[in-house]
PDB file of N, CA and C in Angstrom:
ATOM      1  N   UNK A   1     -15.513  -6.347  23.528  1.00  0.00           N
ATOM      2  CA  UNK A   1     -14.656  -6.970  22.542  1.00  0.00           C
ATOM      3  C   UNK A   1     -13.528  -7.681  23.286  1.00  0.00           C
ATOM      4  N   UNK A   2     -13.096  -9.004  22.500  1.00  0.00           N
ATOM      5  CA  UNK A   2     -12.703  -9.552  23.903  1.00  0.00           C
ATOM      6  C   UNK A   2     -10.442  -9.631  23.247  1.00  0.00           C
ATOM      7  N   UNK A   3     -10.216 -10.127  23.683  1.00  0.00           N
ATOM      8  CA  UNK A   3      -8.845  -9.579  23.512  1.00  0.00           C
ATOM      9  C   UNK A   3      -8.295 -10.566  21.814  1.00  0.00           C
ATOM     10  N   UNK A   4      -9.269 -11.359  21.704  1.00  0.00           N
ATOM     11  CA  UNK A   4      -8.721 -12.466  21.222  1.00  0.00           C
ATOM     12  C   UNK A   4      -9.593 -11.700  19.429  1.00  0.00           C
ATOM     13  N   UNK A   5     -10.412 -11.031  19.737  1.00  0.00           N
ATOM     14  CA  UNK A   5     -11.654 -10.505  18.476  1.00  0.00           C
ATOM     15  C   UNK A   5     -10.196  -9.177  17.928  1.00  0.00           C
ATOM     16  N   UNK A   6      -9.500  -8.813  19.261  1.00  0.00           N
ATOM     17  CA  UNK A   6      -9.128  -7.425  19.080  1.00  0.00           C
ATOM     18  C   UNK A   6      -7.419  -8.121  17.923  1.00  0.00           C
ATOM     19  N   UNK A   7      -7.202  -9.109  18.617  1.00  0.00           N
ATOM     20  CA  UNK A   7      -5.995  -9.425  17.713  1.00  0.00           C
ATOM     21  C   UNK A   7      -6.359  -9.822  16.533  1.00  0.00           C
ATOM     22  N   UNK A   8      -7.573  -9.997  15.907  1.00  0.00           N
ATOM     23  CA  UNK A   8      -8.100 -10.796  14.578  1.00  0.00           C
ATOM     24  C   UNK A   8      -8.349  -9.564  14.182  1.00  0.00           C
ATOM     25  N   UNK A   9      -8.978  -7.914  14.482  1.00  0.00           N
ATOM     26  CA  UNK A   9      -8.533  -6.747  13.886  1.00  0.00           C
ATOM     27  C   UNK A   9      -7.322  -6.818  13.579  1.00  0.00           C
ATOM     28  N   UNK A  10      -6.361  -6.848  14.284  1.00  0.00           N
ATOM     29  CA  UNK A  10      -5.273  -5.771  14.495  1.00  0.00           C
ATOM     30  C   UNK A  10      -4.459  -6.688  13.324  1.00  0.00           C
ATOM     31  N   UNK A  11      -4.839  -8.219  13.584  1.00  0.00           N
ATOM     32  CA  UNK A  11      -4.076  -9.024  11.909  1.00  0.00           C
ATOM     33  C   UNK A  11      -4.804  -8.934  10.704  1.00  0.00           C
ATOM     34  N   UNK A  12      -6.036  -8.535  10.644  1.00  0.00           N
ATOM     35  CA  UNK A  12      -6.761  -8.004   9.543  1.00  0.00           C
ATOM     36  C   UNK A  12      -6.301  -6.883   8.592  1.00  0.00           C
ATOM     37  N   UNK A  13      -6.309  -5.850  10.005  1.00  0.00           N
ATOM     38  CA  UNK A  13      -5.752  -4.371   9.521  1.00  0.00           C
ATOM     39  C   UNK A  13      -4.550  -4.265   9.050  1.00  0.00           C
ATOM     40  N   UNK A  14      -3.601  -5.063   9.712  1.00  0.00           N
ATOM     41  CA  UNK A  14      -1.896  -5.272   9.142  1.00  0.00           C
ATOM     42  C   UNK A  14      -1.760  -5.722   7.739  1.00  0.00           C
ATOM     43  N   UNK A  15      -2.421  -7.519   7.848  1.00  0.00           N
ATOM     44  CA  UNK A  15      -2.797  -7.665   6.328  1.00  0.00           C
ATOM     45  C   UNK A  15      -3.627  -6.434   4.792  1.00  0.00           C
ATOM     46  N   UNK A  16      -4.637  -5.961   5.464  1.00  0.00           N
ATOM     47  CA  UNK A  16      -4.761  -5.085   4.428  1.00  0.00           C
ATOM     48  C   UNK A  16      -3.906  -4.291   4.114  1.00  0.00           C
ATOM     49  N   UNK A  17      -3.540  -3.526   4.839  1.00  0.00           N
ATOM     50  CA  UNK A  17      -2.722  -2.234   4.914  1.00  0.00           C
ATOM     51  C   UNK A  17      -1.128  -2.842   3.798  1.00  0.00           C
ATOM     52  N   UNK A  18      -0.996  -3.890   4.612  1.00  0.00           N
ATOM     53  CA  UNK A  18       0.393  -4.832   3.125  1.00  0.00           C
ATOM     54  C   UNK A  18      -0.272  -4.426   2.448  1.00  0.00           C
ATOM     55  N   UNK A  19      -1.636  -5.552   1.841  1.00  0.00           N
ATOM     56  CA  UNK A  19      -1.924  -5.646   0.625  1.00  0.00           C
ATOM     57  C   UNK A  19      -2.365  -4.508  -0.056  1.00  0.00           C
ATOM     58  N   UNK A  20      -2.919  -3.339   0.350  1.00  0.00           N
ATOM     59  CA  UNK A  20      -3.085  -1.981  -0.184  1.00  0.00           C
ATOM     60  C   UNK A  20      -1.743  -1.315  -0.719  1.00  0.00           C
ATOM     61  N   UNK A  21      -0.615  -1.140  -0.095  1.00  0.00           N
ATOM     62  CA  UNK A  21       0.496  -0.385  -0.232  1.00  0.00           C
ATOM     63  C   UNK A  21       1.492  -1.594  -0.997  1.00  0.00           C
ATOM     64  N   UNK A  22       1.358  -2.469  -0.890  1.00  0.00           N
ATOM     65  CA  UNK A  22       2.249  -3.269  -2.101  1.00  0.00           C
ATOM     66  C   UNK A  22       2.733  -2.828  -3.430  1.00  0.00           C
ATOM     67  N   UNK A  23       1.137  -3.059  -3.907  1.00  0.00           N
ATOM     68  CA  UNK A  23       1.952  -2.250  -5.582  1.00  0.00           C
ATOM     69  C   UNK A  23       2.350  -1.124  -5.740  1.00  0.00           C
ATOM     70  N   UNK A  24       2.164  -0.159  -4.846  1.00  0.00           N
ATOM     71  CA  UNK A  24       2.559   1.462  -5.020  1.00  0.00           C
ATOM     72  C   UNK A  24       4.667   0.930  -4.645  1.00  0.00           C
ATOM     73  N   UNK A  25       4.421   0.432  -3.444  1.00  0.00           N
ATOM     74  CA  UNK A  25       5.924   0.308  -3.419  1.00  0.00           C
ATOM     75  C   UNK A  25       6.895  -0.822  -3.721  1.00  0.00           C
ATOM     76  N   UNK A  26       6.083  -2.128  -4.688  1.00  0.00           N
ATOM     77  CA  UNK A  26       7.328  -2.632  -5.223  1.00  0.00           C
ATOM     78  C   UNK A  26       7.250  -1.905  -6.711  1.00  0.00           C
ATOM     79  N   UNK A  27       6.272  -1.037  -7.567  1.00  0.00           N
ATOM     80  CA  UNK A  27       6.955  -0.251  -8.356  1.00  0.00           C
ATOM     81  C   UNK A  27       7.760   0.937  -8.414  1.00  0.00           C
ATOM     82  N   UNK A  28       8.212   1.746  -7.030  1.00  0.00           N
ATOM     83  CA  UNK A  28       8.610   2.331  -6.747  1.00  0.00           C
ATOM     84  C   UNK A  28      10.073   1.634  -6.651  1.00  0.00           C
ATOM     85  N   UNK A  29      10.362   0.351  -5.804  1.00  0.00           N
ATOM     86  CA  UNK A  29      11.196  -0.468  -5.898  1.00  0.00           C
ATOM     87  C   UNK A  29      11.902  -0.469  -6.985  1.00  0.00           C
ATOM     88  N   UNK A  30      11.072  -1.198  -8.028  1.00  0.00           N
ATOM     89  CA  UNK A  30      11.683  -1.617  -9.167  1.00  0.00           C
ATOM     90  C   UNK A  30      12.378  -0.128  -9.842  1.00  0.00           C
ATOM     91  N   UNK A  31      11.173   0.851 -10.024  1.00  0.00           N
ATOM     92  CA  UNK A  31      11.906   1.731 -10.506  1.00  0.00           C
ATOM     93  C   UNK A  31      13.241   2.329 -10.305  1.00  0.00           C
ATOM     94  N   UNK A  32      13.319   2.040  -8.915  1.00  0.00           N
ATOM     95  CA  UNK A  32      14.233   2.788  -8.216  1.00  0.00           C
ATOM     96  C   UNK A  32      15.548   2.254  -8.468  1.00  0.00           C
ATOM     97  N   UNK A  33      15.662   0.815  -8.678  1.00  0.00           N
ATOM     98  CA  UNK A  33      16.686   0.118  -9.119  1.00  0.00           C
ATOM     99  C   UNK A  33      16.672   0.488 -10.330  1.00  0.00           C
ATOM    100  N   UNK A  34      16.269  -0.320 -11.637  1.00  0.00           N
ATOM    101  CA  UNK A  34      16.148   0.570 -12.640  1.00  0.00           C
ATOM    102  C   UNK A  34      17.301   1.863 -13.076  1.00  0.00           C
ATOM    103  N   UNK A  35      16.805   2.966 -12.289  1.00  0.00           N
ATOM    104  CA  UNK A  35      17.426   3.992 -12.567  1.00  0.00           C
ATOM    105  C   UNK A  35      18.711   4.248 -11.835  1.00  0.00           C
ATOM    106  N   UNK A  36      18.544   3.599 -10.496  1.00  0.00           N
ATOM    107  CA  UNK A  36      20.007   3.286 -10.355  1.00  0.00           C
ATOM    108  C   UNK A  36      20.853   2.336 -10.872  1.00  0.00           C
ATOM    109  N   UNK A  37      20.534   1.312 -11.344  1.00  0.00           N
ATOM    110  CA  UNK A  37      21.446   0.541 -12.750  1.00  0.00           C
ATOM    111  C   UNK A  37      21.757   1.592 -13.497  1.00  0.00           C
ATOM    112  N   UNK A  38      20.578   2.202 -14.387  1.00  0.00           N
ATOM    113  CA  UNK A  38      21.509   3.829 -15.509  1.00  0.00           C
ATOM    114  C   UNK A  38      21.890   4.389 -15.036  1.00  0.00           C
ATOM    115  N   UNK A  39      22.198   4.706 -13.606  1.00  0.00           N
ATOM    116  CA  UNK A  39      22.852   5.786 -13.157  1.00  0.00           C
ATOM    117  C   UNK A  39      24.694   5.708 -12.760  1.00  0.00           C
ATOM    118  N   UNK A  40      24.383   4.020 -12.845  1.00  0.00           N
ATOM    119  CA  UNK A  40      25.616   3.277 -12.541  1.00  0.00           C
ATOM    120  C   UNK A  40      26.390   3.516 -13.692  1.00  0.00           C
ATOM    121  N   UNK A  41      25.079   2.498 -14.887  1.00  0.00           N
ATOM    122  CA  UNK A  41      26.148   2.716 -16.022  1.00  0.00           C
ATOM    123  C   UNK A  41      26.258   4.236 -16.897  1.00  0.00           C
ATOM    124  N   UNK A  42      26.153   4.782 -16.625  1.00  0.00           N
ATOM    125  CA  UNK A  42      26.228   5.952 -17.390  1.00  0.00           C
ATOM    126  C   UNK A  42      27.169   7.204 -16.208  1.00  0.00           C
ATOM    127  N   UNK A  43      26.872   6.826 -15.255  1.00  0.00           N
ATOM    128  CA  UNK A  43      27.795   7.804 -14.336  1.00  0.00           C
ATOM    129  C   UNK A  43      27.189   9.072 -14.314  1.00  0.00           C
ATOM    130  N   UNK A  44      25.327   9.141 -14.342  1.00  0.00           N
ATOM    131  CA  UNK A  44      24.854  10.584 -14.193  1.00  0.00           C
ATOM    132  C   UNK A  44      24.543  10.133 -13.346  1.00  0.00           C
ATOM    133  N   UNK A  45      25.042  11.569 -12.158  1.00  0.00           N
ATOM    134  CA  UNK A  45      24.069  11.735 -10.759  1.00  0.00           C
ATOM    135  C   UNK A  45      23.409  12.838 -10.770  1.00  0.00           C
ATOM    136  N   UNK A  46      22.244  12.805 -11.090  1.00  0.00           N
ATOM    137  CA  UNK A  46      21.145  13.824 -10.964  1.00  0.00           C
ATOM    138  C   UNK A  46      20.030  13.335  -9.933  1.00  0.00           C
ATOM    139  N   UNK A  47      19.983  14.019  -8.822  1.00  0.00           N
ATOM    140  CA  UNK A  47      18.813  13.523  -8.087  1.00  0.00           C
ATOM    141  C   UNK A  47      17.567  13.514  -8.571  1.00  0.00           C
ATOM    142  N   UNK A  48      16.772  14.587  -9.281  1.00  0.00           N
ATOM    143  CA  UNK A  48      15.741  14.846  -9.985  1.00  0.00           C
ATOM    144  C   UNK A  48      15.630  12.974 -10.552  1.00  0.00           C
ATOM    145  N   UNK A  49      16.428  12.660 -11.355  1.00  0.00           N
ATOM    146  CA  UNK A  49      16.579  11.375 -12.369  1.00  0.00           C
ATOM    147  C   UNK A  49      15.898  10.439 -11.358  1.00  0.00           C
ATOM    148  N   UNK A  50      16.233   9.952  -9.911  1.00  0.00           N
ATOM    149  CA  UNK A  50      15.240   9.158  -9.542  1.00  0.00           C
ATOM    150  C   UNK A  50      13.602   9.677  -8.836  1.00  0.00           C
ATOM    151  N   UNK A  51      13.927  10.539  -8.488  1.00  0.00           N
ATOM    152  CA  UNK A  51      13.052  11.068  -7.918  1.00  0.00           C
ATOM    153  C   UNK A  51      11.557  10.880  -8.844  1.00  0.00           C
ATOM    154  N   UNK A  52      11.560  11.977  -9.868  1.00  0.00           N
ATOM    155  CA  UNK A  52      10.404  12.290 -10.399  1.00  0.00           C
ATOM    156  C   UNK A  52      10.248  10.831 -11.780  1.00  0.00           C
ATOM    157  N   UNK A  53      10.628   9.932 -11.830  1.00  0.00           N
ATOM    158  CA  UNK A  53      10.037   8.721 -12.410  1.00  0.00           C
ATOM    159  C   UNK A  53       9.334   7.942 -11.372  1.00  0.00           C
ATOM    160  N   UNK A  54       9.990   8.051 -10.206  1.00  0.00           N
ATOM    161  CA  UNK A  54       9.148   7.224  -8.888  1.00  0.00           C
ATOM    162  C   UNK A  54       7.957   7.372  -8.513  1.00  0.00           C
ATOM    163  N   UNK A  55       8.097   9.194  -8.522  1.00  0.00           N
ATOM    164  CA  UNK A  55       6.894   9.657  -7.956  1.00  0.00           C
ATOM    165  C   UNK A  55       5.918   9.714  -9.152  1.00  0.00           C
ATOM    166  N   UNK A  56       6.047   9.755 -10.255  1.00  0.00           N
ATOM    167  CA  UNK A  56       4.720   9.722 -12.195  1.00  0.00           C
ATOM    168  C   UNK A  56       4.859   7.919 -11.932  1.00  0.00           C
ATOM    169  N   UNK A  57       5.530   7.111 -11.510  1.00  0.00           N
ATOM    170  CA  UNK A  57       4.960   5.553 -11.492  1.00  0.00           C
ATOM    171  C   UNK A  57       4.191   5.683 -10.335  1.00  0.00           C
ATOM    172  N   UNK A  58       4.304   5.733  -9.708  1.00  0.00           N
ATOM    173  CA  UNK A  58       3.626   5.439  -8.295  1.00  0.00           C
ATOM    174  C   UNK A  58       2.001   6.318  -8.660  1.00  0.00           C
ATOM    175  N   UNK A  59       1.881   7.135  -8.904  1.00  0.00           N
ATOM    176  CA  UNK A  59       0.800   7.807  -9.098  1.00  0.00           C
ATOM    177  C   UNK A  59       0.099   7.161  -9.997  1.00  0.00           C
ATOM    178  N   UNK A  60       0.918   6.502 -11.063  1.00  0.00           N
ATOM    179  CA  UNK A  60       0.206   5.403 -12.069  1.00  0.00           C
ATOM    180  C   UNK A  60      -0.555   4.657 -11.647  1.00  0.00           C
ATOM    181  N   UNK A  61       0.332   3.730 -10.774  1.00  0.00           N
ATOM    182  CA  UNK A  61      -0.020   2.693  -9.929  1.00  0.00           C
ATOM    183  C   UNK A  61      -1.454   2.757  -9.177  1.00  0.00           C
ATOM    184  N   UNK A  62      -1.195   4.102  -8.366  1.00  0.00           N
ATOM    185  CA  UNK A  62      -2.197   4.692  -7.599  1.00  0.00           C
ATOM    186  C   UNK A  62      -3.400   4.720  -8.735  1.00  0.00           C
ATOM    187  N   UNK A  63      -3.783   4.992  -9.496  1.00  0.00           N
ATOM    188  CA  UNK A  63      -4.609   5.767 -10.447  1.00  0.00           C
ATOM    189  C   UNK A  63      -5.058   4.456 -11.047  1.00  0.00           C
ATOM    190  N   UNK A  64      -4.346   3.725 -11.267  1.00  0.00           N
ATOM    191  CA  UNK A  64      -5.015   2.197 -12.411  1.00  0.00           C
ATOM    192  C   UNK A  64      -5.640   1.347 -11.115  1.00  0.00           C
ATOM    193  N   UNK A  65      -5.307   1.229  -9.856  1.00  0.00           N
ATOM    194  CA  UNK A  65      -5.754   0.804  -9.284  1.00  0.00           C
ATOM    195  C   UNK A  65      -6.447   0.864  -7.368  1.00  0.00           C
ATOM    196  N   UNK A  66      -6.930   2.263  -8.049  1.00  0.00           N
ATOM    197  CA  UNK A  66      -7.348   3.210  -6.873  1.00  0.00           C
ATOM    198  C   UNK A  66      -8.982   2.463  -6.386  1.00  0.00           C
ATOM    199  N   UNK A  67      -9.800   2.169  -7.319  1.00  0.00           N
ATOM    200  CA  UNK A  67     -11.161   1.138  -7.154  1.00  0.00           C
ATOM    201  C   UNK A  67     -10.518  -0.280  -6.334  1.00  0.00           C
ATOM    202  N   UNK A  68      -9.840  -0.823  -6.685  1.00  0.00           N
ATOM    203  CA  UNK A  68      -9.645  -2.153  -6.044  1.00  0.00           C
ATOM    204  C   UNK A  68      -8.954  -1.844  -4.640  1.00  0.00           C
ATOM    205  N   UNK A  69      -8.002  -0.858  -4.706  1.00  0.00           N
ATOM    206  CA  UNK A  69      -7.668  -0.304  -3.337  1.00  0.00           C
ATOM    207  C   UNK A  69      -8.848  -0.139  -2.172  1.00  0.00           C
ATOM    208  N   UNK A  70     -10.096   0.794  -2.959  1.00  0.00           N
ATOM    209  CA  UNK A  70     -11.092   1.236  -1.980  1.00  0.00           C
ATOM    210  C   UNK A  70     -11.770   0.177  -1.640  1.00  0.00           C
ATOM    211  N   UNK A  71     -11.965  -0.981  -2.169  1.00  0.00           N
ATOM    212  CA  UNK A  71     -12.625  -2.056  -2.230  1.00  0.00           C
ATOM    213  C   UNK A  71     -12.205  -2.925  -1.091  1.00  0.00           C
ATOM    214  N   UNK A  72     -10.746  -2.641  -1.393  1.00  0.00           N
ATOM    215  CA  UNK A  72     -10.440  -3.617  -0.182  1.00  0.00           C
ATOM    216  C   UNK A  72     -10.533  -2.918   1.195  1.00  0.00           C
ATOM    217  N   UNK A  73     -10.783  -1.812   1.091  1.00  0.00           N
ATOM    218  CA  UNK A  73     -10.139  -0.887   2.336  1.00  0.00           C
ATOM    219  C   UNK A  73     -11.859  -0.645   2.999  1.00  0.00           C
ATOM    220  N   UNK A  74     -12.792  -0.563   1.844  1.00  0.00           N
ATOM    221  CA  UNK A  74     -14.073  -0.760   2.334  1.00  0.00           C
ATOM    222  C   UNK A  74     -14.511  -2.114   3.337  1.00  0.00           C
ATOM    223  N   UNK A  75     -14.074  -3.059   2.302  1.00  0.00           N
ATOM    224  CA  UNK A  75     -14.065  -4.852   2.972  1.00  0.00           C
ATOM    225  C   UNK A  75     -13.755  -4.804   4.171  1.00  0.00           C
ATOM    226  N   UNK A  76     -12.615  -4.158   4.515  1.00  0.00           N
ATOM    227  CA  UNK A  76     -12.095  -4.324   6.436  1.00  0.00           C
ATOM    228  C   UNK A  76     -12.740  -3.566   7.091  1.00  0.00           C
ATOM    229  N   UNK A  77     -13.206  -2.532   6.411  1.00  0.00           N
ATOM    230  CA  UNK A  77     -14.255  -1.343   7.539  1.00  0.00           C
ATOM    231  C   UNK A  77     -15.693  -2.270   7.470  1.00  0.00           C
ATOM    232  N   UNK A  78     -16.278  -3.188   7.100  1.00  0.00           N
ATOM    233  CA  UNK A  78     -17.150  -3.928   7.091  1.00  0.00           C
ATOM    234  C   UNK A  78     -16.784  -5.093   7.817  1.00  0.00           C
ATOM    235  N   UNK A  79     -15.782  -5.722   7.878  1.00  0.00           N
ATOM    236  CA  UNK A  79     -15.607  -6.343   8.600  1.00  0.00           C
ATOM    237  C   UNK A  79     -15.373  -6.012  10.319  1.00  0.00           C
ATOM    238  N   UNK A  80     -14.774  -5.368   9.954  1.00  0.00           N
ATOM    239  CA  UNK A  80     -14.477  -4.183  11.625  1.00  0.00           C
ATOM    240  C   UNK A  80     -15.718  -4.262  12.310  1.00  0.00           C
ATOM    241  N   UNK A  81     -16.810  -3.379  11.203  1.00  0.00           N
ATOM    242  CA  UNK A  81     -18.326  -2.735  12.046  1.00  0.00           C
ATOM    243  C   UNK A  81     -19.184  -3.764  12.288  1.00  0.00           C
ATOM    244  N   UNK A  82     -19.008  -5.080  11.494  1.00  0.00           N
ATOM    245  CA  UNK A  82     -19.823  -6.150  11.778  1.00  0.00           C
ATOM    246  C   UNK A  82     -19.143  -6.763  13.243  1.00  0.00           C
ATOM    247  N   UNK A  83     -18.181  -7.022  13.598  1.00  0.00           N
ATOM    248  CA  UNK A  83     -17.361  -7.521  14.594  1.00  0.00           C
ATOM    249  C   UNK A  83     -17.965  -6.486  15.988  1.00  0.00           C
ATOM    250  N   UNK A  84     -17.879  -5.186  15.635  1.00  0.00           N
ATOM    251  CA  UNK A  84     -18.501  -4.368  16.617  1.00  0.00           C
ATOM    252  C   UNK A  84     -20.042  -5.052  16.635  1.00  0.00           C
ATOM    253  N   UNK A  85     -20.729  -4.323  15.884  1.00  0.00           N
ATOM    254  CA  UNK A  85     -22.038  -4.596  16.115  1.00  0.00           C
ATOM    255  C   UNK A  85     -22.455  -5.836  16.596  1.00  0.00           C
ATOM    256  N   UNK A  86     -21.699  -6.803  16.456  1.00  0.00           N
ATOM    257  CA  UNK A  86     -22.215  -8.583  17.047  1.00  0.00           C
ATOM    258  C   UNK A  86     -21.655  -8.269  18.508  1.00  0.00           C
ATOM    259  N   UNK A  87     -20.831  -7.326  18.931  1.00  0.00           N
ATOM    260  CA  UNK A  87     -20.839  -7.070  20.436  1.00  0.00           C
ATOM    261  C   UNK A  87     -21.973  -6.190  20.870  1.00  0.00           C
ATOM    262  N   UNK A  88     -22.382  -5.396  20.108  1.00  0.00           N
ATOM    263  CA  UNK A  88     -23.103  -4.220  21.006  1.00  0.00           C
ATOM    264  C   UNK A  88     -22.716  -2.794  21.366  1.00  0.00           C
ATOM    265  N   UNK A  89     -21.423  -2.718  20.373  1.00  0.00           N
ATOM    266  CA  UNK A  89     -20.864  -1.393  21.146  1.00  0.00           C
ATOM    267  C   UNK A  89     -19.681  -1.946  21.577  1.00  0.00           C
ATOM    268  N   UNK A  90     -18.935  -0.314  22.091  1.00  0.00           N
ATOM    269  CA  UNK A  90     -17.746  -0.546  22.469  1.00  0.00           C
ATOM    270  C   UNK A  90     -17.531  -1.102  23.538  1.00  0.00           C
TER     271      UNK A  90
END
């Protein structure tokens, strides 16, 4: 594998890996603001208050779109093993 195949992984894998973890953490994002805006205006500091809405969205997130996740995450391991195999091995 020659150095130039190994950087077209390594920008493959970077790109997926964004595009996999995106929506888990700009709704985590958003939420997170969100509840720190009410936390502003209302003047409750309860840690619990951001915490456990972050973590029931994010699991949402995770859960509505756990198939398209694997899909993509399958796509680069196919791309990977084809890139190997047109060498021959490691």
């Amino acid at each position: 594998m020659s150095l130039e195949q190994i950087g077209i992984v390594i920008q493959d894998m970077m790109f997926t890996t964004l595009l996999v973890a995106a929506p888990a953490l700009l709704i985590s994002l958003s939420v997170g603001l969100l509840i720190a805006v009410f936390q502003a205006a209302t003047q409750i500091n309860e840690q619990t208050l951001t915490f456990v809405p972050k973590i029931v969205a994010v699991f949402a997130v995770f859960a509505a779109l756990f198939p398209w996740m694997m899909q993509m995450m399958m796509e680069f391991s196919g791309r990977v093993m084809s890139i190997v195999a047109q060498q021959g091995g490691p």
